[in-house]
Protein backbone atom coordinates (compact mmCIF):
# COMPACT_ATOMS: atom_id res chain seq x y z
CA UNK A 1 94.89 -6.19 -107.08
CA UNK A 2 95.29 -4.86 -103.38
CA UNK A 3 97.90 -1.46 -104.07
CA UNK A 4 99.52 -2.03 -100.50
CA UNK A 5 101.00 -5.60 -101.58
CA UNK A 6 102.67 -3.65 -104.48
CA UNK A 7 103.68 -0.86 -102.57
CA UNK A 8 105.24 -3.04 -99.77
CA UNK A 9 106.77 -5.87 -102.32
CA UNK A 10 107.94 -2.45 -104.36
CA UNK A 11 109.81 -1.28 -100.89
CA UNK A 12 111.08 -4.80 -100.37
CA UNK A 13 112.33 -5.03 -103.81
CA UNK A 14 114.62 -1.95 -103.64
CA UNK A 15 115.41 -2.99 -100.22
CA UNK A 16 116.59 -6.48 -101.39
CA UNK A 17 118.68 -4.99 -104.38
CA UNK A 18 120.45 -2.62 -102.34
CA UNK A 19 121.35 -4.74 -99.51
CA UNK A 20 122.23 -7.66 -101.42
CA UNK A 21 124.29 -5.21 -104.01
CA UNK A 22 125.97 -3.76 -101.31
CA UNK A 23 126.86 -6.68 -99.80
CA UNK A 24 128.96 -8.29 -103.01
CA UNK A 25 130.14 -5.16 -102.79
CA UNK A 26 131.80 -5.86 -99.37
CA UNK A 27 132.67 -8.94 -100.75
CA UNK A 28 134.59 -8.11 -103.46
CA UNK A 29 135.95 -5.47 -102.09
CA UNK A 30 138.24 -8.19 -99.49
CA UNK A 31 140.04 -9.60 -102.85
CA UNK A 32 140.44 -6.16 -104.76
CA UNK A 33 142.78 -3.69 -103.37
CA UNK A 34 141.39 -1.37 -105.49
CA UNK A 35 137.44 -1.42 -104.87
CA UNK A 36 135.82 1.43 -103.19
CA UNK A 37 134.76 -0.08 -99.92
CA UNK A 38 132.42 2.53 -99.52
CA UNK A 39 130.78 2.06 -102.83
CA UNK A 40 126.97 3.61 -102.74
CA UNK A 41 124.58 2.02 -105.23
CA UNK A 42 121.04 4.49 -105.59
CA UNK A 43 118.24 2.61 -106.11
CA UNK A 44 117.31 3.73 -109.75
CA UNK A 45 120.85 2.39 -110.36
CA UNK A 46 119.99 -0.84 -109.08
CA UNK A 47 116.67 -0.84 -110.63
CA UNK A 48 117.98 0.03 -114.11
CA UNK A 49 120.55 -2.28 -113.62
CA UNK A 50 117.76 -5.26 -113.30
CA UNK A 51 116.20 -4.17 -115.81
CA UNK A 52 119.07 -4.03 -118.38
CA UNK A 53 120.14 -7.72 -117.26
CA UNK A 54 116.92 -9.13 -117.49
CA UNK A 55 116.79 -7.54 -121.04
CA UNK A 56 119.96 -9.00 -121.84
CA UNK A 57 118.78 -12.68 -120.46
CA UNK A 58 115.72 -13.05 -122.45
CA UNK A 59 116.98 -11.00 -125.86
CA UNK A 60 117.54 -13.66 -127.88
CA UNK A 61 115.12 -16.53 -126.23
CA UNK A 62 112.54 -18.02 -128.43
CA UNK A 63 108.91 -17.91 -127.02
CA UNK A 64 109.39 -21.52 -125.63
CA UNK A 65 112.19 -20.25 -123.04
CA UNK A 66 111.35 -20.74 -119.44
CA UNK A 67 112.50 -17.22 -118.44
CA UNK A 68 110.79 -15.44 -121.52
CA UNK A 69 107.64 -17.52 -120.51
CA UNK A 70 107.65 -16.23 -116.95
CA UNK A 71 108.53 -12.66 -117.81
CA UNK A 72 105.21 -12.46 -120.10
CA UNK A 73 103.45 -14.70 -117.80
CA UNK A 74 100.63 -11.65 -116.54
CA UNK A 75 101.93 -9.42 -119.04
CA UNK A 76 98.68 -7.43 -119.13
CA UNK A 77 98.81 -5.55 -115.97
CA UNK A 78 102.56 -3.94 -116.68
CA UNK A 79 101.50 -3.26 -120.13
CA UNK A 80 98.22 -1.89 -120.02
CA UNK A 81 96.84 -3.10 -123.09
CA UNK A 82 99.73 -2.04 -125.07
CA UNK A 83 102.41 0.38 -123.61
CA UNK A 84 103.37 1.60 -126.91
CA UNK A 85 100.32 4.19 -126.40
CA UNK A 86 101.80 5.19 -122.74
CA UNK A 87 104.83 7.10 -123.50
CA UNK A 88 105.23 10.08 -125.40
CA UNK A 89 104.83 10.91 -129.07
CA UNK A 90 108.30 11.77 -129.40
CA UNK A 91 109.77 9.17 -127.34
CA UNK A 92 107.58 6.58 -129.76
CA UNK A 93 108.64 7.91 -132.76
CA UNK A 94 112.17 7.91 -132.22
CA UNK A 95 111.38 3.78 -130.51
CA UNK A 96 109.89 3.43 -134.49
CA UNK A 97 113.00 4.65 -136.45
CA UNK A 98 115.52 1.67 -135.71
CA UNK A 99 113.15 -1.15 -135.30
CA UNK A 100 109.80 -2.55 -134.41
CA UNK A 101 108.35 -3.18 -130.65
CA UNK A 102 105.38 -5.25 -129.58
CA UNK A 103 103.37 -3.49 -127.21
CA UNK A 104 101.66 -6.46 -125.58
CA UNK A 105 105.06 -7.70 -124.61
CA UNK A 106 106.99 -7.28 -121.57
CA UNK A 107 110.80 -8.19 -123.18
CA UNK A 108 110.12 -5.47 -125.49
CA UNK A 109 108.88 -2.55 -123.09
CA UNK A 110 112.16 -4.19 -121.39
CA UNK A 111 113.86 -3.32 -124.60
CA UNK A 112 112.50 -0.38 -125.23
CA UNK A 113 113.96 1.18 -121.63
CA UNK A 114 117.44 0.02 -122.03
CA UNK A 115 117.99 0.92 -125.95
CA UNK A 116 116.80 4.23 -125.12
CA UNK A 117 118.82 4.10 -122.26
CA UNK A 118 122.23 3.50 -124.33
CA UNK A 119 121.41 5.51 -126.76
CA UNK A 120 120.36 8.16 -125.50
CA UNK A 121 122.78 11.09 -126.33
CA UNK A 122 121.34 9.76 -130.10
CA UNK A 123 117.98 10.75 -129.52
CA UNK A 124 116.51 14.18 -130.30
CA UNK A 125 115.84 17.07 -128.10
CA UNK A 126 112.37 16.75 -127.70
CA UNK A 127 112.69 13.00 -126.56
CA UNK A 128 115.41 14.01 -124.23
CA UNK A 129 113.61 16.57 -122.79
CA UNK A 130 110.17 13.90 -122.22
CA UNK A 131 112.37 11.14 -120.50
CA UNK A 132 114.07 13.52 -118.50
CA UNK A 133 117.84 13.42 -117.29
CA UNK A 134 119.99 10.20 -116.49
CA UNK A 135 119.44 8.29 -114.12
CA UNK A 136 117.07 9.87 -111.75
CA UNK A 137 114.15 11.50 -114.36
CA UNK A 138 114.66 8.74 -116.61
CA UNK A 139 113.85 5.82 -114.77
CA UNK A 140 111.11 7.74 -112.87
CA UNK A 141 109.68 7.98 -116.53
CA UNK A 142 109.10 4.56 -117.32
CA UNK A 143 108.24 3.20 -113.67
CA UNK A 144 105.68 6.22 -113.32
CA UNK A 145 104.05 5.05 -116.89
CA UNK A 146 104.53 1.23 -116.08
CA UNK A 147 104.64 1.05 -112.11
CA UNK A 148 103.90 -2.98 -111.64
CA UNK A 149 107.15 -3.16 -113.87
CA UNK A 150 110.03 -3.52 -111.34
CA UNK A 151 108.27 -5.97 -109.19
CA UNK A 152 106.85 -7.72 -111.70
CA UNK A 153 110.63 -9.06 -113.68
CA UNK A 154 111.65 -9.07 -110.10
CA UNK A 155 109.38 -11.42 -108.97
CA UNK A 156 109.84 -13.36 -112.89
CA UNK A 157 113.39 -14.05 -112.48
CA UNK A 158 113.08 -15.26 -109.29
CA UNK A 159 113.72 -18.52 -110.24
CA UNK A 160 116.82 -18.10 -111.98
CA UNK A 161 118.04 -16.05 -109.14
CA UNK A 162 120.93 -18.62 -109.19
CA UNK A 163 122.47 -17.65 -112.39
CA UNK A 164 125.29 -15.37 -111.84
CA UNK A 165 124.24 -12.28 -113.67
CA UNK A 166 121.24 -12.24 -111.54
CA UNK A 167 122.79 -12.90 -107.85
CA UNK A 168 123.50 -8.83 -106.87
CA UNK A 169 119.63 -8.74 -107.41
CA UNK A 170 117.89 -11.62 -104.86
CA UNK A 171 118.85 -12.58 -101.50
CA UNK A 172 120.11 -16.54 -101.48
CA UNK A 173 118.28 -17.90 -98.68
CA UNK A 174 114.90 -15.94 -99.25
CA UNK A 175 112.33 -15.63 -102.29
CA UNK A 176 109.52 -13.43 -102.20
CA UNK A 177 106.06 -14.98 -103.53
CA UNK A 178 105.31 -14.30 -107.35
CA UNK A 179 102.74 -11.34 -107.60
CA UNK A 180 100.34 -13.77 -110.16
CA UNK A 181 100.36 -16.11 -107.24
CA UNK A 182 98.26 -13.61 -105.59
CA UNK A 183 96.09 -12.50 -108.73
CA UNK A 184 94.27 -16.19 -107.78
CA UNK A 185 93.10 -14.92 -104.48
CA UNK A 186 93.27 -11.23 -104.04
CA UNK A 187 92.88 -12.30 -99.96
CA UNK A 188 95.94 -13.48 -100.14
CA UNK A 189 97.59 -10.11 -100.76
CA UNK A 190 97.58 -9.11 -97.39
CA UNK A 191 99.98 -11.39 -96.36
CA UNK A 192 103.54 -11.21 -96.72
CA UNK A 193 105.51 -13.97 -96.47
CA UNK A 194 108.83 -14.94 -97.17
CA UNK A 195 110.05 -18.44 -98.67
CA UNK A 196 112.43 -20.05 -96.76
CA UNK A 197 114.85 -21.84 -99.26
């Protein structure tokens, strides 16, 4: 897979989330007196905040779901084989203690990042120390490990862009094409074009 379509569909991905969450932002920010009109959002903000909501969509689906199904769809390349064996001892032993993850599997790497993300005053010292300080260290700690990860449940959801949990994240006149649309014809990747909706 050509590295500069990730790199520039990475770029346009954080560009996209910030823009778009900044403008709702704007929005809402004409109908409540008390929003912060010059609200900031950083971008591992917005990227955890995909993450976590994407997470939440597909936590309960059963293998038949559309959205699980795309989310796994090309699974391989964000998980390596098995991402269980890319993080840290101590960060997998403490993911072992309160349940069981599937390390072929996208929703649970998903998983993974947010529980440790909520929980993470819980975990010990050493772990703390591995996935480094919220929110900057940690998210670079997962994306550096698992770097086709953003655009990859970016470029899942895409079609359920629509549903209102998911509408700070995509632009609504705009869709970017799916990176597995490219895997068929690595020529492709070179070109960058936009969906008109």
């Amino acid at each position: 897979m050509n590295k500069l379509f990730y790199q520039t569909l990475l770029s346009f991905v954080c560009c996209a989330l910030g823009q778009q969450t900044t403008q709702n932002s704007r929005e809402n920010s004409r109908t409540d007196s008390n929003s912060n009109n010059g609200s900031f959002y950083a971008p591992e903000e917005i990227g955890e905040g995909l993450v976590r909501d994407v997470s939440d969509r597909v936590e309960k689906d059963v293998s038949e779901s559309p959205a699980l199904q795309a989310l796994e769809r090309g699974y391989r390349r964000v998980v390596q084989g098995d991402w269980r064996v890319h993080i840290d001892p101590e960060v997998a032993s403490d993911l072992r203690k309160y349940r069981s993850y599937q390390g072929e599997s996208v929703r649970d790497l998903l998983r993974a990042l947010r529980n440790k993300k909520h929980h993470y005053r819980e975990l010990t010292e050493e772990a703390q120390q591995s996935l480094g300080e919220i929110p900057t260290k940690f998210t670079d700690y997962w994306l550096s490990r698992f770097p086709h990860l953003l655009t990859h449940t970016w470029c899942a959801m895409q079609p359920f862009r629509h549903e209102p949990m998911f509408r700070n994240y995509y632009h609504e006149l705009y869709a970017f094409g799916t990176d597995d649309q490219y895997e068929e014809d690595p020529a492709e990747t070179e070109s960058y074009i936009f969906t008109y909706l």
